[in-house]
Protein backbone atom coordinates (compact mmCIF):
# COMPACT_ATOMS: atom_id res chain seq x y z
CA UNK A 1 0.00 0.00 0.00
CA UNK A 2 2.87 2.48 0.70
CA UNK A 3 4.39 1.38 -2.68
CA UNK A 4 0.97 2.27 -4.05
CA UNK A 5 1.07 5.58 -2.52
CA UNK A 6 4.23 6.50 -3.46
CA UNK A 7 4.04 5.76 -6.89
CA UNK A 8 0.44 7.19 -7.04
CA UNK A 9 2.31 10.72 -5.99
CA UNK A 10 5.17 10.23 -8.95
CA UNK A 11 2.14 9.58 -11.38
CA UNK A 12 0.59 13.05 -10.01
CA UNK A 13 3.59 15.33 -9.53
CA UNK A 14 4.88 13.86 -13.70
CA UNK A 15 1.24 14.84 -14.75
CA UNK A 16 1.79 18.30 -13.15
CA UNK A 17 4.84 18.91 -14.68
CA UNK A 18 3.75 18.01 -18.39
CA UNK A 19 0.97 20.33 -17.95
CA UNK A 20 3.11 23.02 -16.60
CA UNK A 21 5.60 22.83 -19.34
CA UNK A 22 3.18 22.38 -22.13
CA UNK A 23 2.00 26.39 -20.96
CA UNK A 24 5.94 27.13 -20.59
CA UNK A 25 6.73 26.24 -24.67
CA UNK A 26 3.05 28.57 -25.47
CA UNK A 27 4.42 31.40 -23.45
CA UNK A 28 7.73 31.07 -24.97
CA UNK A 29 6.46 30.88 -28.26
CA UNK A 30 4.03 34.04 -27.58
CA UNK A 31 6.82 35.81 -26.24
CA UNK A 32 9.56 35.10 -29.13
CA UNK A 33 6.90 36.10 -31.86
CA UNK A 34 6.17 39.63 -30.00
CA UNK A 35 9.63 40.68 -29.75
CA UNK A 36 9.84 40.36 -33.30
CA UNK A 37 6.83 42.31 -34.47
CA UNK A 38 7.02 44.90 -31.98
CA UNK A 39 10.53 46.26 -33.56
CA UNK A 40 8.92 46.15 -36.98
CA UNK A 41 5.93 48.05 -35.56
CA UNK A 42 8.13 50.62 -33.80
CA UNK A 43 10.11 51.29 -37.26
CA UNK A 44 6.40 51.40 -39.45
CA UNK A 45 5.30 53.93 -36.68
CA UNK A 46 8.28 55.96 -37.07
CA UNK A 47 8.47 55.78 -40.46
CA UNK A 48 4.47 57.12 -40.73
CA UNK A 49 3.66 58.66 -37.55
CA UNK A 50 0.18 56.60 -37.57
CA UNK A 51 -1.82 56.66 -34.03
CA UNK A 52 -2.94 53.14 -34.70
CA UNK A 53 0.45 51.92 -35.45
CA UNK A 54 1.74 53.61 -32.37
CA UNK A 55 -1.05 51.48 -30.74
CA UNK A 56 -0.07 48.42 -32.18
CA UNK A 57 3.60 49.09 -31.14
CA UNK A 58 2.29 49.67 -27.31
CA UNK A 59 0.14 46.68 -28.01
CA UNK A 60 3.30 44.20 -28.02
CA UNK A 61 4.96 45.45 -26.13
CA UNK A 62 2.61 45.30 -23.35
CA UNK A 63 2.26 41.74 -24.46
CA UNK A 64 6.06 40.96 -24.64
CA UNK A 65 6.28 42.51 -20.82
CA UNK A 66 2.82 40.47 -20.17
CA UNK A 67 4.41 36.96 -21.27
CA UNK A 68 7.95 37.54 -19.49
CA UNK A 69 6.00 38.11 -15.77
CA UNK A 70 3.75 35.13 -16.35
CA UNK A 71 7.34 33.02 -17.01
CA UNK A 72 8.11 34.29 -13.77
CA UNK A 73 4.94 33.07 -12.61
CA UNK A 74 5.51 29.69 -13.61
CA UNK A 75 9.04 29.51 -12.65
CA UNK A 76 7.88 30.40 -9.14
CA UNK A 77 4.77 28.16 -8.75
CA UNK A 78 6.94 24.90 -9.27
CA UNK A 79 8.51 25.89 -5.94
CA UNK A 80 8.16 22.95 -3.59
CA UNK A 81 5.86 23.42 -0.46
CA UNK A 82 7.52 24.69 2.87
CA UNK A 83 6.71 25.75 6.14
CA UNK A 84 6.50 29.24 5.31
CA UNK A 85 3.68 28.31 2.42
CA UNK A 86 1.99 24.47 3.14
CA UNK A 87 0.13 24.84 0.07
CA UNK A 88 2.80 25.64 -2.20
CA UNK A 89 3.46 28.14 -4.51
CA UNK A 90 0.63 27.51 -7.25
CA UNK A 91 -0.89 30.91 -6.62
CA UNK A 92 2.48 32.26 -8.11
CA UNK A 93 1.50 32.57 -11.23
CA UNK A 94 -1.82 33.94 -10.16
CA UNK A 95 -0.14 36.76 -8.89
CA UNK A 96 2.08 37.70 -11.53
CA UNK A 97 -0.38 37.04 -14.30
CA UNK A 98 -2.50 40.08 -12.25
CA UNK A 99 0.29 42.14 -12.39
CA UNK A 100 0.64 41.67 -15.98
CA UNK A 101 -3.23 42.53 -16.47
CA UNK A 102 -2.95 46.03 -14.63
CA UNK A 103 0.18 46.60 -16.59
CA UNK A 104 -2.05 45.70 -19.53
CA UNK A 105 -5.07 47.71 -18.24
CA UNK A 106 -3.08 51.01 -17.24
CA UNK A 107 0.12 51.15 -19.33
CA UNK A 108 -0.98 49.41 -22.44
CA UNK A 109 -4.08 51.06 -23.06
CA UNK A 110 -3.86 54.62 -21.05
CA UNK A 111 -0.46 55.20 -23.18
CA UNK A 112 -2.21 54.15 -26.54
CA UNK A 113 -5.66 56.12 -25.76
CA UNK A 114 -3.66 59.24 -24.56
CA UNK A 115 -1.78 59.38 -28.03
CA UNK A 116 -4.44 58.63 -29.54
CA UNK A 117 -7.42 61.08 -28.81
CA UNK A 118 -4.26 63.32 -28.68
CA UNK A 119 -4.21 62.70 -32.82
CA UNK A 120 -8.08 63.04 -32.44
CA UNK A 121 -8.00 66.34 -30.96
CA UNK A 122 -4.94 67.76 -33.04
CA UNK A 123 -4.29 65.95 -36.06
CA UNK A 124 -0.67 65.71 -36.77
CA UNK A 125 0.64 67.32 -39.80
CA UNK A 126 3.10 64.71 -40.53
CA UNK A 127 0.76 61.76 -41.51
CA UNK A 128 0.52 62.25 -45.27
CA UNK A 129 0.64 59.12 -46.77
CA UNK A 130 1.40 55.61 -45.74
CA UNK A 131 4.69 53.71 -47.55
CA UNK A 132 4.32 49.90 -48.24
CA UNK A 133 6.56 49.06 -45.03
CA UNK A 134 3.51 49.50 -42.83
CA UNK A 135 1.26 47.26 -44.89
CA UNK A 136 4.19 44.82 -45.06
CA UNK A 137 4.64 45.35 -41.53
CA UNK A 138 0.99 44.53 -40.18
CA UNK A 139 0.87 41.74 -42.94
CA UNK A 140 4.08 40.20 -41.09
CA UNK A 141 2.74 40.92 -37.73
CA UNK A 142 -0.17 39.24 -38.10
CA UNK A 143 0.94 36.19 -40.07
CA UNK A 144 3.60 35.76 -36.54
CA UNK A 145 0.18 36.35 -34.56
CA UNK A 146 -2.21 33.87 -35.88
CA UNK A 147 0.50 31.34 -35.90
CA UNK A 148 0.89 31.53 -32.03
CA UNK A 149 -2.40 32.08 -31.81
CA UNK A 150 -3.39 28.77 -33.73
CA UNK A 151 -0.85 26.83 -31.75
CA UNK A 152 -2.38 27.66 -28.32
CA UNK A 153 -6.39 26.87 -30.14
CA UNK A 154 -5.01 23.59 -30.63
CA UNK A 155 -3.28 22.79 -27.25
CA UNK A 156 -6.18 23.94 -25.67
CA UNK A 157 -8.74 21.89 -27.97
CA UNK A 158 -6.58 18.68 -27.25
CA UNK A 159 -7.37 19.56 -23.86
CA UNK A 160 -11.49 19.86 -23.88
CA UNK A 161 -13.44 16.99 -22.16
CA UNK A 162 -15.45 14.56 -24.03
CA UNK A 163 -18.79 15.83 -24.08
CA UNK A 164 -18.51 19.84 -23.71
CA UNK A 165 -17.88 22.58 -25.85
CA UNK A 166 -14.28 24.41 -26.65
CA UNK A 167 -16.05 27.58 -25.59
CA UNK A 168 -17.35 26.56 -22.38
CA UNK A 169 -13.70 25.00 -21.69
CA UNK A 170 -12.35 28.27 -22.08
CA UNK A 171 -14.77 29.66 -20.11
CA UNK A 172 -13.26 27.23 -17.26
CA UNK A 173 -9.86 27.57 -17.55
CA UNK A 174 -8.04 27.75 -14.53
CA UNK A 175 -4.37 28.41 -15.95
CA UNK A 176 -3.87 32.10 -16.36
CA UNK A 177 -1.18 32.02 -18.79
CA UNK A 178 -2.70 30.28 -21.67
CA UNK A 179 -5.92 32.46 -20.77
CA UNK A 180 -3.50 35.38 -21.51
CA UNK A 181 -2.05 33.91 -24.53
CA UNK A 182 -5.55 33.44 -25.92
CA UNK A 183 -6.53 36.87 -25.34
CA UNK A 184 -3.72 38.52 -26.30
CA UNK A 185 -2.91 36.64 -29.53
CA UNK A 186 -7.03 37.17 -30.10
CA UNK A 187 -6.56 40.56 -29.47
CA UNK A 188 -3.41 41.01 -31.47
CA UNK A 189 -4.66 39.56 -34.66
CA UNK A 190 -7.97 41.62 -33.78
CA UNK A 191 -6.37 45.22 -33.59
CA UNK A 192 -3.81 44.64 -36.13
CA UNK A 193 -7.26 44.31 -37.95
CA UNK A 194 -8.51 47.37 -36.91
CA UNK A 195 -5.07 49.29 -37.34
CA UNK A 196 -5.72 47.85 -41.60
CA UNK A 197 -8.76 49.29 -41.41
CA UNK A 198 -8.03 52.80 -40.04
CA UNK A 199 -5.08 53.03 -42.01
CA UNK A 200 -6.94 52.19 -45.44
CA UNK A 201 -9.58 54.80 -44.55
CA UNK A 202 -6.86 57.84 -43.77
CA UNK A 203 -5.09 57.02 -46.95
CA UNK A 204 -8.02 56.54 -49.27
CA UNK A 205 -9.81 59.91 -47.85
CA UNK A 206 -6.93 61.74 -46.31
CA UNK A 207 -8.77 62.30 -43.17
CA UNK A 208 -6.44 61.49 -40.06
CA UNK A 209 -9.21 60.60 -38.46
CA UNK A 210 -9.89 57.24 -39.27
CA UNK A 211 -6.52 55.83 -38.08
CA UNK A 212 -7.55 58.18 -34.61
CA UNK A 213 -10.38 56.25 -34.20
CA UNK A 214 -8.37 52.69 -34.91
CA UNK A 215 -6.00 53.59 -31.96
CA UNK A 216 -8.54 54.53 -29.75
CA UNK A 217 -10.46 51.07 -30.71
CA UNK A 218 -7.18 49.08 -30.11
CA UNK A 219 -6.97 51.49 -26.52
CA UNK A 220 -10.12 49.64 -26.29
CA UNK A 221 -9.71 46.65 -26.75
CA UNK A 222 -6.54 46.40 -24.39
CA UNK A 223 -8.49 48.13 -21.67
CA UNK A 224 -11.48 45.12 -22.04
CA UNK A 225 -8.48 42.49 -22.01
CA UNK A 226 -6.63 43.74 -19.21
CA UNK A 227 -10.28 43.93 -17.23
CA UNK A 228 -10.94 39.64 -18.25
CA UNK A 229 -7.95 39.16 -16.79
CA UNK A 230 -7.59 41.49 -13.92
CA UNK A 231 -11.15 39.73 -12.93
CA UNK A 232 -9.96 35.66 -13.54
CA UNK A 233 -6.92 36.24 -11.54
CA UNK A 234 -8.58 37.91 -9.01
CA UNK A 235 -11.05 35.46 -8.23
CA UNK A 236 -8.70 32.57 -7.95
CA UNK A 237 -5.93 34.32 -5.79
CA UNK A 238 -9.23 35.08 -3.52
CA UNK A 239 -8.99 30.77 -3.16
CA UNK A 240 -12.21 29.90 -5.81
CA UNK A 241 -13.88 26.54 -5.05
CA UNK A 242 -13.08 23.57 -6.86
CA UNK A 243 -16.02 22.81 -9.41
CA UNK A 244 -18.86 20.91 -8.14
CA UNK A 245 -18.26 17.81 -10.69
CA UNK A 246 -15.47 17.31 -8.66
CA UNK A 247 -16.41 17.80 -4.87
CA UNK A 248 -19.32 15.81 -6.16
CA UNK A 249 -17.20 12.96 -7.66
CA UNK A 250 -14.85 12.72 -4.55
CA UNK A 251 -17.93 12.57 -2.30
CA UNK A 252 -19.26 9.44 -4.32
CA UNK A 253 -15.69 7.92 -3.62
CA UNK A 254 -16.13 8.50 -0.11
CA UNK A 255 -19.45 7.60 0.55
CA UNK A 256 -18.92 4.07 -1.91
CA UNK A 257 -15.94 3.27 1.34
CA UNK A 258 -18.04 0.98 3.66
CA UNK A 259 -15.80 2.42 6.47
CA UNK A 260 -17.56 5.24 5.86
CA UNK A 261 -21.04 6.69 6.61
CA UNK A 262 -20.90 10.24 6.76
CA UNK A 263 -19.40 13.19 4.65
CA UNK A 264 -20.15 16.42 5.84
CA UNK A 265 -18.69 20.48 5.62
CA UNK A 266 -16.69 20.05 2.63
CA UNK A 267 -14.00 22.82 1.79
CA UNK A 268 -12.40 23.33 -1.42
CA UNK A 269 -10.47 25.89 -2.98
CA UNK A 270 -7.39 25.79 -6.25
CA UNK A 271 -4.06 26.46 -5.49
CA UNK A 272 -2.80 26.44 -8.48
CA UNK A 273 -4.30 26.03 -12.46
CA UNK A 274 -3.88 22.23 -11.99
CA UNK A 275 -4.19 21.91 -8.08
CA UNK A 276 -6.45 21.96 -5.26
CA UNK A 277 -7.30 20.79 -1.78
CA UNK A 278 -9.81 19.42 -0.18
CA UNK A 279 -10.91 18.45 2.95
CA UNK A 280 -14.25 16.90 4.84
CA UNK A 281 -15.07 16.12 7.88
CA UNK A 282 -15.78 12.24 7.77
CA UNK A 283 -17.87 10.26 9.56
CA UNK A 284 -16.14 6.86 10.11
CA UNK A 285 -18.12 3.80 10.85
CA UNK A 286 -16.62 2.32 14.09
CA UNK A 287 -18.70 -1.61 13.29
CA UNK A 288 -16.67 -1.87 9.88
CA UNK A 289 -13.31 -1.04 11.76
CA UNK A 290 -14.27 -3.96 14.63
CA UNK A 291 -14.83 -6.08 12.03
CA UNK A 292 -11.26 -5.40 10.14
CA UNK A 293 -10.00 -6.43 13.46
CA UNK A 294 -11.21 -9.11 14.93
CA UNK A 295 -9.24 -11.86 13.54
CA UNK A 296 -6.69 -10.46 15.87
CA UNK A 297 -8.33 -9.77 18.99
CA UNK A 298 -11.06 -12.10 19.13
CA UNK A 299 -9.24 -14.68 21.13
CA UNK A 300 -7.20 -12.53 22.68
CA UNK A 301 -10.74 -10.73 24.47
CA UNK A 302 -11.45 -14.53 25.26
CA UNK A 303 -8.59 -15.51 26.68
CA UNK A 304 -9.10 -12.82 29.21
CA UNK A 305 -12.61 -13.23 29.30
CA UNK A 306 -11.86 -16.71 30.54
CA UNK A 307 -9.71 -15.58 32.48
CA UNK A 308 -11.85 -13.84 34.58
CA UNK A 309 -14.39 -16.63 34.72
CA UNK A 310 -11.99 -18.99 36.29
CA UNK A 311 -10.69 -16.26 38.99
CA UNK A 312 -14.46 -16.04 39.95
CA UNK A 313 -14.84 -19.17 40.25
CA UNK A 314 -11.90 -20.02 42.35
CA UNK A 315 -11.33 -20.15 46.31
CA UNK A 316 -7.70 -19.78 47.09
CA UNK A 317 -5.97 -17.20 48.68
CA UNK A 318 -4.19 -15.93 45.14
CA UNK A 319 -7.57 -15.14 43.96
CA UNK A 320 -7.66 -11.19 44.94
CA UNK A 321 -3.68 -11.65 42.99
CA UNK A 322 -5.24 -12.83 39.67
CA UNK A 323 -7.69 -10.82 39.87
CA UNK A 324 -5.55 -7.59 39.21
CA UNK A 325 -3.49 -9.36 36.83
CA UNK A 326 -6.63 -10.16 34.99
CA UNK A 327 -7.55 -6.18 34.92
CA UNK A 328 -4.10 -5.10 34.15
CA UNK A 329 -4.71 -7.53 31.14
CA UNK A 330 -7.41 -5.69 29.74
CA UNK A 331 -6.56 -2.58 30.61
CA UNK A 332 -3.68 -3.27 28.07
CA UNK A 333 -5.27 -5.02 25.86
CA UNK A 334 -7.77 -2.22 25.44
CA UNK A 335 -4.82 0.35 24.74
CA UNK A 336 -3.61 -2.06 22.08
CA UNK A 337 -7.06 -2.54 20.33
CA UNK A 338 -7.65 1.62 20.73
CA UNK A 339 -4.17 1.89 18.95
CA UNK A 340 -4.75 -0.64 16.26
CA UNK A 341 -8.07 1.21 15.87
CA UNK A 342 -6.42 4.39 15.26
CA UNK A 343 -3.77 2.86 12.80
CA UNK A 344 -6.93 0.82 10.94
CA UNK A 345 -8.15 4.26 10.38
CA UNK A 346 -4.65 5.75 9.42
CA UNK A 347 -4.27 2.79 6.66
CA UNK A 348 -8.28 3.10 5.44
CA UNK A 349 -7.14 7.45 4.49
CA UNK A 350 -4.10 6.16 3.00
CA UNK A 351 -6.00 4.28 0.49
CA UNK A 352 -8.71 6.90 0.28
CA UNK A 353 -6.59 9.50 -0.95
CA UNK A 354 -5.00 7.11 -3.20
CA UNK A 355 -8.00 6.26 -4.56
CA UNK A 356 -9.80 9.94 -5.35
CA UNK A 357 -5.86 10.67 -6.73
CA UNK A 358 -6.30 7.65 -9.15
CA UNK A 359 -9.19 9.56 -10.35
CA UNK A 360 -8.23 13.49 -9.48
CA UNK A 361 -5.11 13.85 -9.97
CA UNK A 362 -4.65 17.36 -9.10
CA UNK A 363 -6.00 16.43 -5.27
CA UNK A 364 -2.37 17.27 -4.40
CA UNK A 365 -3.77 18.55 -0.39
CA UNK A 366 -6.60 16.05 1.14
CA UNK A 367 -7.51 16.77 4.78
CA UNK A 368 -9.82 13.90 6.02
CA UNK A 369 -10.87 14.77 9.69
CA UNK A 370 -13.00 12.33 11.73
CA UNK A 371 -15.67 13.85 13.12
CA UNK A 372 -19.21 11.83 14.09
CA UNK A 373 -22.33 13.29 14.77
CA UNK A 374 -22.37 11.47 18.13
CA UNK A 375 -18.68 12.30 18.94
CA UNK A 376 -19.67 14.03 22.08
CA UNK A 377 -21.47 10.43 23.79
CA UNK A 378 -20.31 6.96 24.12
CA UNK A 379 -22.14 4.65 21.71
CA UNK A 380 -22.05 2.00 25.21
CA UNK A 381 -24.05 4.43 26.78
CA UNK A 382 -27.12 4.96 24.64
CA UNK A 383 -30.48 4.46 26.16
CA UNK A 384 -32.06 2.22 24.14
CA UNK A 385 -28.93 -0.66 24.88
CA UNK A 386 -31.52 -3.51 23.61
CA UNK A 387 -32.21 -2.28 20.08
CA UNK A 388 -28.79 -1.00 19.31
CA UNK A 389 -27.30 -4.29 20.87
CA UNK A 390 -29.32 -6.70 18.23
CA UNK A 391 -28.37 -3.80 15.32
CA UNK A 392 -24.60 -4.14 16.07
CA UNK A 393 -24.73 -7.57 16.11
CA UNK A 394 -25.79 -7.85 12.48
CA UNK A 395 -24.24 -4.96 11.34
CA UNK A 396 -21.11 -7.27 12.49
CA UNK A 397 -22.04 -10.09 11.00
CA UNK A 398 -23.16 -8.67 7.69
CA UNK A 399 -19.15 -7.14 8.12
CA UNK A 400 -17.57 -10.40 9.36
CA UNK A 401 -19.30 -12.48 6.71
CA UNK A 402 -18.06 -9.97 3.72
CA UNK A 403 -14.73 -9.74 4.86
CA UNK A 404 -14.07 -13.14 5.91
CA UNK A 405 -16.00 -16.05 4.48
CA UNK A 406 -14.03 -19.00 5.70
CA UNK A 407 -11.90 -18.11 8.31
CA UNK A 408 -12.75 -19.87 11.12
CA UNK A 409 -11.47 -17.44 14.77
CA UNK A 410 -14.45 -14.64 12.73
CA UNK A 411 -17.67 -16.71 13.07
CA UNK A 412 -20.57 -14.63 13.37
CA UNK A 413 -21.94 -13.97 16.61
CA UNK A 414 -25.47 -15.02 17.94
CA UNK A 415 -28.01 -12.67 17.77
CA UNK A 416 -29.52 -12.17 21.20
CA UNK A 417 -31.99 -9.54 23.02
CA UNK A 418 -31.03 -8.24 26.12
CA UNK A 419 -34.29 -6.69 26.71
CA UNK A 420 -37.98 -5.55 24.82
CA UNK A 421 -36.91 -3.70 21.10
CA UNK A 422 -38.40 -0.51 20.76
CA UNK A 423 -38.78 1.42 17.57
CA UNK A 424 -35.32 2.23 15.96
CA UNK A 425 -33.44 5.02 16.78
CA UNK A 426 -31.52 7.74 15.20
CA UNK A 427 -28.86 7.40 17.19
CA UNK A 428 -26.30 4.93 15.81
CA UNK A 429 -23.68 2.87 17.98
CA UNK A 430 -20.37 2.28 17.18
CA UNK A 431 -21.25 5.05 13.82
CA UNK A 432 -23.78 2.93 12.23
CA UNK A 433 -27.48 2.54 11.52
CA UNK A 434 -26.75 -1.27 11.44
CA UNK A 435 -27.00 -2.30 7.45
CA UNK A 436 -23.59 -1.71 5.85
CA UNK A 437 -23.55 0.45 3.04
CA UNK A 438 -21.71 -1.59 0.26
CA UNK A 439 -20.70 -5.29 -0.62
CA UNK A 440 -18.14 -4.29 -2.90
CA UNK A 441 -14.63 -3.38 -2.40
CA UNK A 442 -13.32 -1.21 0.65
């Protein structure tokens, strides 16, 4: 089982790292195609003067400064956890991917607005007529754009569940920088667009107007990008809950355990675009744990149960001598079986967590804590001792006989009434209503 677990966490932390440097290569490749356009565009907007290709220019590089903080971001989210940060450092890249929106938001499109209602307000008298380097130039730029930006469509779409929609996948994703890449690529091939258009309209009517109103439409559009963004990584470095198809589908784990009964105030939140914890409190049923362990302390109970049957019995001075012997023998015995108890529970979240990791494997933080609805009583002590006696008892067989069909020190015990049954109550000894949940696997 610890082999299991170990390997299990090998599987998860290779799947994390594939995933992580899949974005790396898309940033990279974003990044390396907007350092070359953006000197082009700088040369075509000092070679024209055009507001929209000034625009443009701020445009990459807001995006080249944009795609070299979220490689910071993902340098520092593959940090290993500590005791300064328990939950890593997944929200890394959350952080620098919001500093890269307000650069977006404030830098990117106040600069290209200001110049551009500027030109607006008082047309320059410098824009006369366009050369063929700026059509070259935006003809270049977005040819490098719509490559990058067909490359990240098509890691994403290799990425979309069976059974939903690329758009509603993108509406989900959780990993800021290919978000970005989308947007800005999207945005890039869209204002480069706009910048044609402008452009064609000043030099076809001579009216420095049009390519006023193209900047301020690019302004535009980087102000609505930076805001996505701003908002996305906002509401994940707030700690968003994991999606309810998965709190859901590690509930049905749980509750499919027949050492479990209970599953109750579930927490959830990402720490990272592939990462999450999660933790419930659990109620653990204390007649399946019994039954795990009886084979071992069956005859040892016995043996002292005997024990004590023969001191009562006998007449000789030594009897008041065995007698304590006897009762230091279960009082041991008892700390053993509490112990084993404990460790029966230790092994049954070891291969819990395995299990929902098998199937999530971005469950990289799982908190089970036991916690019954009846942890403030003794199950021994209930009222109705009668009717929860006969319910144990076959709650223990129905455990004994599933567990262990032929082994011989486990034979089911006789069901016997201590007293007059009385309707059923909600109260459940040793954390069960007396029907196991499940025949099938633990």
């Amino acid at each position: 089982a610890g082999r299991s677990f170990k390997k299990r966490k090998l599987e998860m932390k290779q799947h994390l790292d594939d995933a992580r440097a899949k974005t790396v290569k898309n940033v990279q490749r974003a990044l390396a195609g907007n350092v070359v356009i953006c000197g082009a565009k700088l040369g075509a907007w000092l070679s024209s003067g055009s507001p929209s290709m000034l625009s443009e220019f701020v445009h990459s590089c807001v995006d080249c400064g944009n795609q070299s903080l979220l490689l910071v971001g993902l340098r520092d989210s593959r940090n290993l956890a500590d005791r300064a940060h328990p939950y890593g450092y997944g929200k890394a890249v959350y952080f620098w991917a919001l500093v890269s929106a307000l650069g977006t938001f404030f830098l990117g499109a106040g600069v290209s607005m200001t110049h551009s209602v500027g030109e607006l307000m008082h047309p320059s008298s410098l824009i006369a007529e366009y050369g063929p380097e700026v059509g070259a130039v935006l003809a270049f730029s977005l040819l490098v754009d719509g490559y990058v930006l067909s490359r990240t469509l098509y890691e994403v779409r290799s990425t979309v569940p069976e059974g939903m929609s690329f758009w509603k996948h993108v509406s989900q994703l959780r990993d800021p920088a290919t978000l970005a890449i989308l947007l800005e690529d999207g945005a890039a091939c869209l204002g480069i667009v706009m910048a044609c258009t402008g452009i064609a309209a000043t030099h076809a009517s001579g009216l420095v107007v049009f390519d006023g109103l193209a900047g301020v439409s690019i302004s535009a559009l980087l102000a609505t990008m930076g805001i996505i963004l701003v908002r996305v990584n906002h509401r994940f470095l707030l700690g968003q809950a994991v999606d309810r198809e998965i709190t859901g589908g590690i509930e049905r784990i749980l509750l499919a355990r027949r050492s479990i009964d209970h599953v109750h105030s579930v927490q959830s939140q990402w720490t990272g675009p592939d990462t999450f914890s999660y933790k419930a409190e659990v109620d653990f049923d204390g007649t399946f744990l019994a039954a795990k362990l009886m084979p071992r302390y069956q005859s040892e109970f016995l043996q002292v149960n005997n024990s004590n049957n023969s001191n009562s019995n006998s007449n000789n001075t030594s009897t008041t001598q065995q007698q304590s012997s006897s009762s230091s023998d279960l009082r041991v015995l008892l700390s053993w079986y509490a112990e084993d108890v404990m460790r029966t529970v230790e092994r049954e979240v070891r291969h819990i967590e395995s299990e929902i990791r098998k199937e999530y494997p971005g469950a990289e933080y799982i908190e089970l804590e036991p916690m019954s609805k009846d942890a403030d009583r003794f199950a021994i002590d209930d009222g109705m001792e009668a009717q929860l006696r006969r319910i144990e008892i076959e709650a223990l067989n129905r455990y004994l006989k599933s567990l262990y069909h032929n082994h011989p020190s486990t034979q089911p015990m006789p069901t016997t009434n201590t007293g007059t049954d009385t309707p059923s109550s909600t109260h459940r000894s040793s954390s069960t209503t007396g029907v196991p949940k499940k025949d099938g696997t633990e």
